[in-house]
PDB file of N, CA and C in Angstrom:
ATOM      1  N   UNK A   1      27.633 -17.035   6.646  1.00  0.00           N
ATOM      2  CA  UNK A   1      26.690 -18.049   6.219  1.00  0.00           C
ATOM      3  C   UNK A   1      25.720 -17.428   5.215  1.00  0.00           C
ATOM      4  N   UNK A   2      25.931 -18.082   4.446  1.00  0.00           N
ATOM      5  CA  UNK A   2      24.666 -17.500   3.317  1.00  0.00           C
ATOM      6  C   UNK A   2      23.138 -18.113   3.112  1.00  0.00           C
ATOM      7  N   UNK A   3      22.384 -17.672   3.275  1.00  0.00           N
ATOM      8  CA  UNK A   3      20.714 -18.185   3.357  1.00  0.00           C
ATOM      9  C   UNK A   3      19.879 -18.010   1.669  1.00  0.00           C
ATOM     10  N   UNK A   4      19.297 -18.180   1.720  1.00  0.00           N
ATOM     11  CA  UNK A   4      18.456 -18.992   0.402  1.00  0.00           C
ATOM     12  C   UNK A   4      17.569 -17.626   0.090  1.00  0.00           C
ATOM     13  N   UNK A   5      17.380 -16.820  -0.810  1.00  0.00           N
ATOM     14  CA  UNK A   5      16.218 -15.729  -1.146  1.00  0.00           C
ATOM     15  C   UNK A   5      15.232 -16.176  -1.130  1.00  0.00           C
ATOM     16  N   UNK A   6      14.479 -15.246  -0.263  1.00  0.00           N
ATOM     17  CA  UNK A   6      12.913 -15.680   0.064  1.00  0.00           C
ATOM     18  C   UNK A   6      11.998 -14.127  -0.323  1.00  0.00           C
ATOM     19  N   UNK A   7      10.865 -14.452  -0.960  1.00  0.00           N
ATOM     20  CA  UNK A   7       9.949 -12.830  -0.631  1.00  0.00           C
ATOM     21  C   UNK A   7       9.542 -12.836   0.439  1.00  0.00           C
ATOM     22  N   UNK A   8       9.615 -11.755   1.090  1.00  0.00           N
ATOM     23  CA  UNK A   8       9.226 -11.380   2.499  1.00  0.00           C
ATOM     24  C   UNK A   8       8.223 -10.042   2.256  1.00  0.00           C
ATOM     25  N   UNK A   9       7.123 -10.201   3.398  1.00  0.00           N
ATOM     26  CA  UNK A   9       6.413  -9.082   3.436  1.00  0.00           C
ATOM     27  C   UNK A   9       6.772  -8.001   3.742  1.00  0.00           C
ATOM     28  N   UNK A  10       6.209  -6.892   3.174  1.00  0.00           N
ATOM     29  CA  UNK A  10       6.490  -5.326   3.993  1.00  0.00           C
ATOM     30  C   UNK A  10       5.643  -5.015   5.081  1.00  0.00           C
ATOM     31  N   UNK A  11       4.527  -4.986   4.833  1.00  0.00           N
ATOM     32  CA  UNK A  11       3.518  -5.347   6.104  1.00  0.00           C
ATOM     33  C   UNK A  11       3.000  -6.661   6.253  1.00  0.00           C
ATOM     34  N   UNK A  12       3.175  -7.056   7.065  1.00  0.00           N
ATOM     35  CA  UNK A  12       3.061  -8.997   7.544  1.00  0.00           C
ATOM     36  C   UNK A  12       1.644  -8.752   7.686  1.00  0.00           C
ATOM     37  N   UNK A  13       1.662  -9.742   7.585  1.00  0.00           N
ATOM     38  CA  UNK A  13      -0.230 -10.526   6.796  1.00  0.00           C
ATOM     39  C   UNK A  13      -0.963  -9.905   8.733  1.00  0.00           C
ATOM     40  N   UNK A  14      -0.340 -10.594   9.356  1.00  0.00           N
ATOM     41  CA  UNK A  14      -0.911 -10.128  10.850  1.00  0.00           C
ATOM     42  C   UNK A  14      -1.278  -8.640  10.922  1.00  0.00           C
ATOM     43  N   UNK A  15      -0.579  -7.888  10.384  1.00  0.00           N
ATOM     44  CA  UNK A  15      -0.519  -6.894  10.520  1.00  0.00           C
ATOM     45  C   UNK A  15      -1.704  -5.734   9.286  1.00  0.00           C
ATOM     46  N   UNK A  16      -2.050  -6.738   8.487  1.00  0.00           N
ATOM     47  CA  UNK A  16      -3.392  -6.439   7.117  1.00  0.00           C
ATOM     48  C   UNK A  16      -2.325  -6.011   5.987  1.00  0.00           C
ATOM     49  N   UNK A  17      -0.612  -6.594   6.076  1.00  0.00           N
ATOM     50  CA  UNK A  17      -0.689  -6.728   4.816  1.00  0.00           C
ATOM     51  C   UNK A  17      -0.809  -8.013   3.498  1.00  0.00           C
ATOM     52  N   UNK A  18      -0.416  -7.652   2.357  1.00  0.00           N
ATOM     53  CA  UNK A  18      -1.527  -8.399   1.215  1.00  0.00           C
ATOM     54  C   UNK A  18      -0.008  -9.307   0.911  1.00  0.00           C
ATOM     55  N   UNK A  19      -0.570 -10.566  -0.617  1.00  0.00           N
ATOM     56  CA  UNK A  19       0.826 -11.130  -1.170  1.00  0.00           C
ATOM     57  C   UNK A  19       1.014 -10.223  -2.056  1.00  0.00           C
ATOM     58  N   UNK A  20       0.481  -8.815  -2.331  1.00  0.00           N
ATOM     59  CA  UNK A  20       0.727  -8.539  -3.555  1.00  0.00           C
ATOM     60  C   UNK A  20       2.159  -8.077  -4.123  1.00  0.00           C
ATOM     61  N   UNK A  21       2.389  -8.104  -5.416  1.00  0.00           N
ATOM     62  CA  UNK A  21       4.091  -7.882  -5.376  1.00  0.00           C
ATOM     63  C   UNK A  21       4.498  -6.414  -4.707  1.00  0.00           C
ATOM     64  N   UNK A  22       3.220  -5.489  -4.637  1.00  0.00           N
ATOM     65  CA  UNK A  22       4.171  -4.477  -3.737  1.00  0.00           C
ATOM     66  C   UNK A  22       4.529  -4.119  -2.404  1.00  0.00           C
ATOM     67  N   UNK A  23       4.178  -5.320  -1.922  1.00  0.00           N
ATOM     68  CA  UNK A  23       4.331  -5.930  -0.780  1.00  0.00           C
ATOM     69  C   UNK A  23       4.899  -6.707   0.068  1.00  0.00           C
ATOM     70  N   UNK A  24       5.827  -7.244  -1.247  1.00  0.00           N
ATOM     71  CA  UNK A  24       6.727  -8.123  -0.998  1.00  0.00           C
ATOM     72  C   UNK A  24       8.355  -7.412  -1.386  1.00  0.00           C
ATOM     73  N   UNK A  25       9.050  -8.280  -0.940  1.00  0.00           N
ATOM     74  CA  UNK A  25      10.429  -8.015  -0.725  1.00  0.00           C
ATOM     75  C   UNK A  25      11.352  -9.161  -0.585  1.00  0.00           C
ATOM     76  N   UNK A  26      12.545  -8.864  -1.332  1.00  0.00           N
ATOM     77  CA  UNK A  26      13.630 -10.100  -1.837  1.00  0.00           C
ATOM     78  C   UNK A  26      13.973 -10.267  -0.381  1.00  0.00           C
ATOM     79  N   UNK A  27      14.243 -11.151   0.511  1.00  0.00           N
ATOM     80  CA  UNK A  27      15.028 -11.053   1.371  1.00  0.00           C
ATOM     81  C   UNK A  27      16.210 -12.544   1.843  1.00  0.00           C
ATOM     82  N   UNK A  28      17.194 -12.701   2.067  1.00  0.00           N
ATOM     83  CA  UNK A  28      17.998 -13.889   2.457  1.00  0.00           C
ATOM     84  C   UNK A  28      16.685 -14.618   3.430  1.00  0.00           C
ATOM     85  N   UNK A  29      17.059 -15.857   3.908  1.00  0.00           N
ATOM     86  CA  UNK A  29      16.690 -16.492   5.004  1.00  0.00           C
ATOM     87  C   UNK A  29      17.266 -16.370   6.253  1.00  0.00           C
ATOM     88  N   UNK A  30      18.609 -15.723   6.249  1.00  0.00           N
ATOM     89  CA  UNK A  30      18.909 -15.730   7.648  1.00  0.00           C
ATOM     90  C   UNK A  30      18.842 -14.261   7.368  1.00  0.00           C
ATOM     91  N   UNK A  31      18.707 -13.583   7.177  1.00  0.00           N
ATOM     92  CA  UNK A  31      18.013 -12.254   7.898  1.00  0.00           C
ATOM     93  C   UNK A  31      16.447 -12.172   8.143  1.00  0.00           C
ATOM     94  N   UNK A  32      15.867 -12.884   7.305  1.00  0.00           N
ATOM     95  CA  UNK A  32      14.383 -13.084   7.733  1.00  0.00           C
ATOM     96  C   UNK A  32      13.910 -13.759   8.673  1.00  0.00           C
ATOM     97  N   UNK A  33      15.073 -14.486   9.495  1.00  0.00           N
ATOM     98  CA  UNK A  33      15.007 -15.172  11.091  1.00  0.00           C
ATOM     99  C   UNK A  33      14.861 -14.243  12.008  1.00  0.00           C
ATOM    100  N   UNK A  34      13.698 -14.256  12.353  1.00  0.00           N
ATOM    101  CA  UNK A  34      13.721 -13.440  13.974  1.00  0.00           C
ATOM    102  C   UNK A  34      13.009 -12.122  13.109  1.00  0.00           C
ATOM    103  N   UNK A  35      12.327 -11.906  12.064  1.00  0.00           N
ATOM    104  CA  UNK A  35      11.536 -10.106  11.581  1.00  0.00           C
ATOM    105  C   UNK A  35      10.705 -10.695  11.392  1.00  0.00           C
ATOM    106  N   UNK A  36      10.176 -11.623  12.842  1.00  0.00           N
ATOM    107  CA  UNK A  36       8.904 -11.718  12.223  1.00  0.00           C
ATOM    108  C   UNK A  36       8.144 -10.212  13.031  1.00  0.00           C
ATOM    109  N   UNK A  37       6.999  -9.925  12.039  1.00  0.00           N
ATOM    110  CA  UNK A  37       6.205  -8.929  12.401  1.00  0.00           C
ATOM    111  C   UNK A  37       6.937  -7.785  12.649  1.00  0.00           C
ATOM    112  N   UNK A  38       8.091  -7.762  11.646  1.00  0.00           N
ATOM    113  CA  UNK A  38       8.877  -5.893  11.798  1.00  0.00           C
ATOM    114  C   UNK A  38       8.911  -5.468  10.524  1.00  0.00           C
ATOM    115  N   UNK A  39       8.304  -4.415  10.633  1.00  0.00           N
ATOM    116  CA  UNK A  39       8.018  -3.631   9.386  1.00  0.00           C
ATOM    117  C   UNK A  39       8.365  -2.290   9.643  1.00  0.00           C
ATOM    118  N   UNK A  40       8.540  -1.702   8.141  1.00  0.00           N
ATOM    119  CA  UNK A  40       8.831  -0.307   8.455  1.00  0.00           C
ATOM    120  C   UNK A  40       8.198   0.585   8.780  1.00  0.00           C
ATOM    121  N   UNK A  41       8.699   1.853   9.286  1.00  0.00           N
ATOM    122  CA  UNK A  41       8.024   3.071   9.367  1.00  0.00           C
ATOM    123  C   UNK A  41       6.887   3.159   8.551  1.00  0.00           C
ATOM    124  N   UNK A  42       5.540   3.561   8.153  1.00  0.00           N
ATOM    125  CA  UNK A  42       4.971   4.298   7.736  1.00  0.00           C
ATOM    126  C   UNK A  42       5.556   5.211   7.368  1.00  0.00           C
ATOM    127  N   UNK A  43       4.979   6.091   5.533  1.00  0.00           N
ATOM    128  CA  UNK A  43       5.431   6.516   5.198  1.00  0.00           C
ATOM    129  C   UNK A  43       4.358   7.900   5.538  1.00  0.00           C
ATOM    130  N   UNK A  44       4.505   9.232   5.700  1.00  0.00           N
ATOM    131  CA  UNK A  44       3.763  10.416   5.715  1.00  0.00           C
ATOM    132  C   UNK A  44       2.817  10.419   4.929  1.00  0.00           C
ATOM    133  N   UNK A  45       1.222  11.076   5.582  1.00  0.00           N
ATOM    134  CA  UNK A  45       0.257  11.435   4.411  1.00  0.00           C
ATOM    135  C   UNK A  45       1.086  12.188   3.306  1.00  0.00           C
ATOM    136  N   UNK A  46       1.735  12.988   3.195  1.00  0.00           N
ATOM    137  CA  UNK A  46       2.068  13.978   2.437  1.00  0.00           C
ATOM    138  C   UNK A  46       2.810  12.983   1.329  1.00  0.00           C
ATOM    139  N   UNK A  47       3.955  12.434   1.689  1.00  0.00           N
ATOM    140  CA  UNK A  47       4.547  11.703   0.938  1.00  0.00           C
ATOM    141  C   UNK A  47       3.968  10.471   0.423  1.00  0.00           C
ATOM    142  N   UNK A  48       2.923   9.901   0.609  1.00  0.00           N
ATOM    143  CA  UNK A  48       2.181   9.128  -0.470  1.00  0.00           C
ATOM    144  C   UNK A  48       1.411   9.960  -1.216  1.00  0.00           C
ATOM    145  N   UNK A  49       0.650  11.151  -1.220  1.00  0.00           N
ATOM    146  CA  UNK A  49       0.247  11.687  -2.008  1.00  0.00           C
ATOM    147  C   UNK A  49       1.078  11.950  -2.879  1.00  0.00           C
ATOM    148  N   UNK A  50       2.344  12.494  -2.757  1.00  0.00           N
ATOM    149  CA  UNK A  50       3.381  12.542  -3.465  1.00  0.00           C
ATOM    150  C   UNK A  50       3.533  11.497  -4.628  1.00  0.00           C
ATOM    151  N   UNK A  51       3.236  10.222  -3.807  1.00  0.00           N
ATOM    152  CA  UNK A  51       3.596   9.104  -4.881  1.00  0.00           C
ATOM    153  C   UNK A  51       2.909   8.591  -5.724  1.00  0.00           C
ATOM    154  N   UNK A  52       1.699   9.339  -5.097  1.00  0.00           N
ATOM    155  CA  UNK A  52       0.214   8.853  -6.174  1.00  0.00           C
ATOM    156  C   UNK A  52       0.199   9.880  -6.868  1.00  0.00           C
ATOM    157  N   UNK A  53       0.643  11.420  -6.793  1.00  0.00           N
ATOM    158  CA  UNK A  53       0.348  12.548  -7.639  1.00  0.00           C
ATOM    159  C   UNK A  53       1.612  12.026  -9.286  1.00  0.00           C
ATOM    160  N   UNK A  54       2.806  11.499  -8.468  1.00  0.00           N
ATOM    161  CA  UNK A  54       3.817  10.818  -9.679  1.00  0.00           C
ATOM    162  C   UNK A  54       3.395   9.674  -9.989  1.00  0.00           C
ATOM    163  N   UNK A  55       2.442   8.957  -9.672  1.00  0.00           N
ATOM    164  CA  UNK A  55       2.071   7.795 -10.436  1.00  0.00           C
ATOM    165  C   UNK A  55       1.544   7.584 -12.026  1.00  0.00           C
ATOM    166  N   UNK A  56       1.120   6.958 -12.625  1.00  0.00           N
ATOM    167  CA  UNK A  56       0.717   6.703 -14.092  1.00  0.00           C
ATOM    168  C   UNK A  56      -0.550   7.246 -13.770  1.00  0.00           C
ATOM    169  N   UNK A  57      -1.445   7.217 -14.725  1.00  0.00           N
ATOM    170  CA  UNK A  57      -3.076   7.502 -14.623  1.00  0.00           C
ATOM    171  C   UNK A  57      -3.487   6.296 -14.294  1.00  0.00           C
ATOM    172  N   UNK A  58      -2.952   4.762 -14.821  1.00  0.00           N
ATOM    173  CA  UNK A  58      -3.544   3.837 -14.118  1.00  0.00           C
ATOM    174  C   UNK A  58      -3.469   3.478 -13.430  1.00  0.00           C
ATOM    175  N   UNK A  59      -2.040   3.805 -12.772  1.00  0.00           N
ATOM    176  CA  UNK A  59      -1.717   3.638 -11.250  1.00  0.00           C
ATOM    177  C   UNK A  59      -2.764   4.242 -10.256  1.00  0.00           C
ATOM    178  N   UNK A  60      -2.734   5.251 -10.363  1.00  0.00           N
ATOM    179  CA  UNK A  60      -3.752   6.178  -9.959  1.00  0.00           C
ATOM    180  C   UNK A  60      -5.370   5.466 -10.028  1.00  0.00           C
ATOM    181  N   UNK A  61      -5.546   5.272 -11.090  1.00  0.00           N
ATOM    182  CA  UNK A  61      -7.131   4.841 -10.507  1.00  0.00           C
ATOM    183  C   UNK A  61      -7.068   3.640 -10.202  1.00  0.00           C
ATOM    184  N   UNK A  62      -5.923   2.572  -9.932  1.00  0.00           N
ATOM    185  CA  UNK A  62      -6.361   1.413  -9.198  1.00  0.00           C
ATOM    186  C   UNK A  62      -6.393   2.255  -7.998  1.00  0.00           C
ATOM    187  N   UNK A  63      -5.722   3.245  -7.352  1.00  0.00           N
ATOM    188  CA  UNK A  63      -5.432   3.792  -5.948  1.00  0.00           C
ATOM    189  C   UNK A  63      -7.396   4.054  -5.417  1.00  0.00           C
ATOM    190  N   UNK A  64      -7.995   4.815  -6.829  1.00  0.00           N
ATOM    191  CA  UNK A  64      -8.745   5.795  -6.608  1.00  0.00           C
ATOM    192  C   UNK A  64      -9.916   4.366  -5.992  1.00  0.00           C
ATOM    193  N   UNK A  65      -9.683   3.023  -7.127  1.00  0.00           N
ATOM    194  CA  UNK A  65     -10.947   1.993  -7.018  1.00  0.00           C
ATOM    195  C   UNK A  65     -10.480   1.173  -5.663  1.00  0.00           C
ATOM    196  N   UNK A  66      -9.308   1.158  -4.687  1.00  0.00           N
ATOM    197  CA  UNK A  66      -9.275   0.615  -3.728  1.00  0.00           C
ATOM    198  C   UNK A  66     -10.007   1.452  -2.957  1.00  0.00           C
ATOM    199  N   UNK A  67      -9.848   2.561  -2.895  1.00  0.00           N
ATOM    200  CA  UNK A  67     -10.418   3.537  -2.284  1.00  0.00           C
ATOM    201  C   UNK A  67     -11.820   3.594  -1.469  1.00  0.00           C
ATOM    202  N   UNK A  68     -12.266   3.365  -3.141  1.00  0.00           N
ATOM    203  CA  UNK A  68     -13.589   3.120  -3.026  1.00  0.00           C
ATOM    204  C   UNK A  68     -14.365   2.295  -2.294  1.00  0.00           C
ATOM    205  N   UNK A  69     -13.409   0.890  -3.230  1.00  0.00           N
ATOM    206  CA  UNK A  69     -13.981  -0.599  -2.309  1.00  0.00           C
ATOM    207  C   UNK A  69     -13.980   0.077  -0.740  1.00  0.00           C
ATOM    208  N   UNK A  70     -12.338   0.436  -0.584  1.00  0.00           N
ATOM    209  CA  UNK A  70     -12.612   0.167   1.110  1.00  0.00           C
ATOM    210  C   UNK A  70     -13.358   1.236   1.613  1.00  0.00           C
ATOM    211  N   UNK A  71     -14.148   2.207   1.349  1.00  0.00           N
ATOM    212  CA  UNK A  71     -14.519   3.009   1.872  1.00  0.00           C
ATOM    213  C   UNK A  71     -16.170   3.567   0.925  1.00  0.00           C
ATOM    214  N   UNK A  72     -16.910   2.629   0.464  1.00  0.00           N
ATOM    215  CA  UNK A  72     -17.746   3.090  -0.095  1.00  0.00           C
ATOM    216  C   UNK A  72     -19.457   4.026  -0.024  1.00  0.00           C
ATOM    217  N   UNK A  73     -19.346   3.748   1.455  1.00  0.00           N
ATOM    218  CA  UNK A  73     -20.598   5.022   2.160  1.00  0.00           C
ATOM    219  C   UNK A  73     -19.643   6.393   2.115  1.00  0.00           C
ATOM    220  N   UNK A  74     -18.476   6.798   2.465  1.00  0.00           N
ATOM    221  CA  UNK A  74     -17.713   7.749   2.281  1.00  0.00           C
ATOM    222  C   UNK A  74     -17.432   8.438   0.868  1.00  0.00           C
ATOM    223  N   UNK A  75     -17.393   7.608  -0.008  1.00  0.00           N
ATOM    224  CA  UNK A  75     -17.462   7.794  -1.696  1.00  0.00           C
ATOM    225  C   UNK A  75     -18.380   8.320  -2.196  1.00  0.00           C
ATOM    226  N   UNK A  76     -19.431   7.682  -1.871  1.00  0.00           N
ATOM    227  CA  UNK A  76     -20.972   7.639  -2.194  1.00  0.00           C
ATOM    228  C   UNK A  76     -21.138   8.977  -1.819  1.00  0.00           C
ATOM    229  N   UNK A  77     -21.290   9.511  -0.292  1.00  0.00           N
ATOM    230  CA  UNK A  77     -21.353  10.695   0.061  1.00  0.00           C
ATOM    231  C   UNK A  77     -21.090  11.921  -0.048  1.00  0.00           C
ATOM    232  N   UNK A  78     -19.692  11.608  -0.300  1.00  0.00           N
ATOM    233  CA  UNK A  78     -18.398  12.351  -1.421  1.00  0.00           C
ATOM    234  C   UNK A  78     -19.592  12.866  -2.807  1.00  0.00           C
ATOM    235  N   UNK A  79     -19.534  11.883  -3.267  1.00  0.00           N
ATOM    236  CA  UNK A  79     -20.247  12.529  -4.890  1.00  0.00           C
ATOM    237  C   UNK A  79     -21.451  12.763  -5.169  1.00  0.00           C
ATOM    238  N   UNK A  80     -22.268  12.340  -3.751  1.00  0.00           N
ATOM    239  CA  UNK A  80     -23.824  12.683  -3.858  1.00  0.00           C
ATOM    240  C   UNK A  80     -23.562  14.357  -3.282  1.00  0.00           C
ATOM    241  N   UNK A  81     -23.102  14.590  -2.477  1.00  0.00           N
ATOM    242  CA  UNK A  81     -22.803  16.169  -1.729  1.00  0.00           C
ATOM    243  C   UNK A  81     -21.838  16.447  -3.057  1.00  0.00           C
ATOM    244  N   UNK A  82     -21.591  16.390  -4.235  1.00  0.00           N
ATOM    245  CA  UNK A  82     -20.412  17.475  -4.865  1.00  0.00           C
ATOM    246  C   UNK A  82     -19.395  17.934  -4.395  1.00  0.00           C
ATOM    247  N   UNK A  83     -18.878  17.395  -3.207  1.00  0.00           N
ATOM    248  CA  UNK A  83     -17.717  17.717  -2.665  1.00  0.00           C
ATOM    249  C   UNK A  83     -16.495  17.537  -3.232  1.00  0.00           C
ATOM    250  N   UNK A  84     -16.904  16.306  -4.462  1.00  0.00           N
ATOM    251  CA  UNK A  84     -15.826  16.196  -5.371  1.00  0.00           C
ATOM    252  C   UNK A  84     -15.873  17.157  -6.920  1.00  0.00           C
ATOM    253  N   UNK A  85     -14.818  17.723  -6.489  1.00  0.00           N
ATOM    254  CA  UNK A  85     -14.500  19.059  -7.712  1.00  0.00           C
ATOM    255  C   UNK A  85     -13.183  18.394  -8.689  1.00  0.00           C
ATOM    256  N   UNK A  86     -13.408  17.693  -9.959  1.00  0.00           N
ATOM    257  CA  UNK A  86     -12.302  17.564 -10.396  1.00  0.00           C
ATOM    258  C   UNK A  86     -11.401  18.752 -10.853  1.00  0.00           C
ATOM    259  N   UNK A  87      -9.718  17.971 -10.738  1.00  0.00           N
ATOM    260  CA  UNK A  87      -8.875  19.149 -10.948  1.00  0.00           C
ATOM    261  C   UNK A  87      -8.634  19.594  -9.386  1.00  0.00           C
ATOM    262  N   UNK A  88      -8.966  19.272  -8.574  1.00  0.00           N
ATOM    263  CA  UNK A  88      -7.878  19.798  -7.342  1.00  0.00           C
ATOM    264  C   UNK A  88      -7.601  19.080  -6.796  1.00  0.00           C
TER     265      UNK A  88
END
């Protein structure tokens, strides 16, 4: 039986993920019966750094300005203490 292409989430909205396209995923309709709320593994700290160290530069600073948003007493703190050394 063949089912209809649908985008499907990678992390389901329940779960805090977004519509954004990297988030989404081609999937049939009859395999998207019954996943609701199954997502994959998490990927390793190590290996997203990985993917942000190979990213574009603008890739990279949308990473750096989510960052921020979500974490901005931590940022703040970050660059009032000099803890941030560019280049490492």
């Amino acid at each position: 039986m063949l089912g209809k292409v649908l985008d499907s989430d990678i992390i389901d909205k329940s779960e805090g993920g977004t519509d954004e396209a990297s988030n989404l995923r081609a999937i049939c309709s009859v395999c998207n019966e019954g996943a609701s709320n199954l997502t994959l593994p998490r990927p390793s700290d190590l290996k997203l750094l990985a993917q942000i160290r190979r990213a574009t530069g603008s890739s990279q600073l949308e990473v750096l300005k989510w960052l921020i948003n979500k974490f901005p007493k931590q940022a703040g703190e970050i660059i009032r203490d000099n803890e941030f050394k560019p280049g490492k």
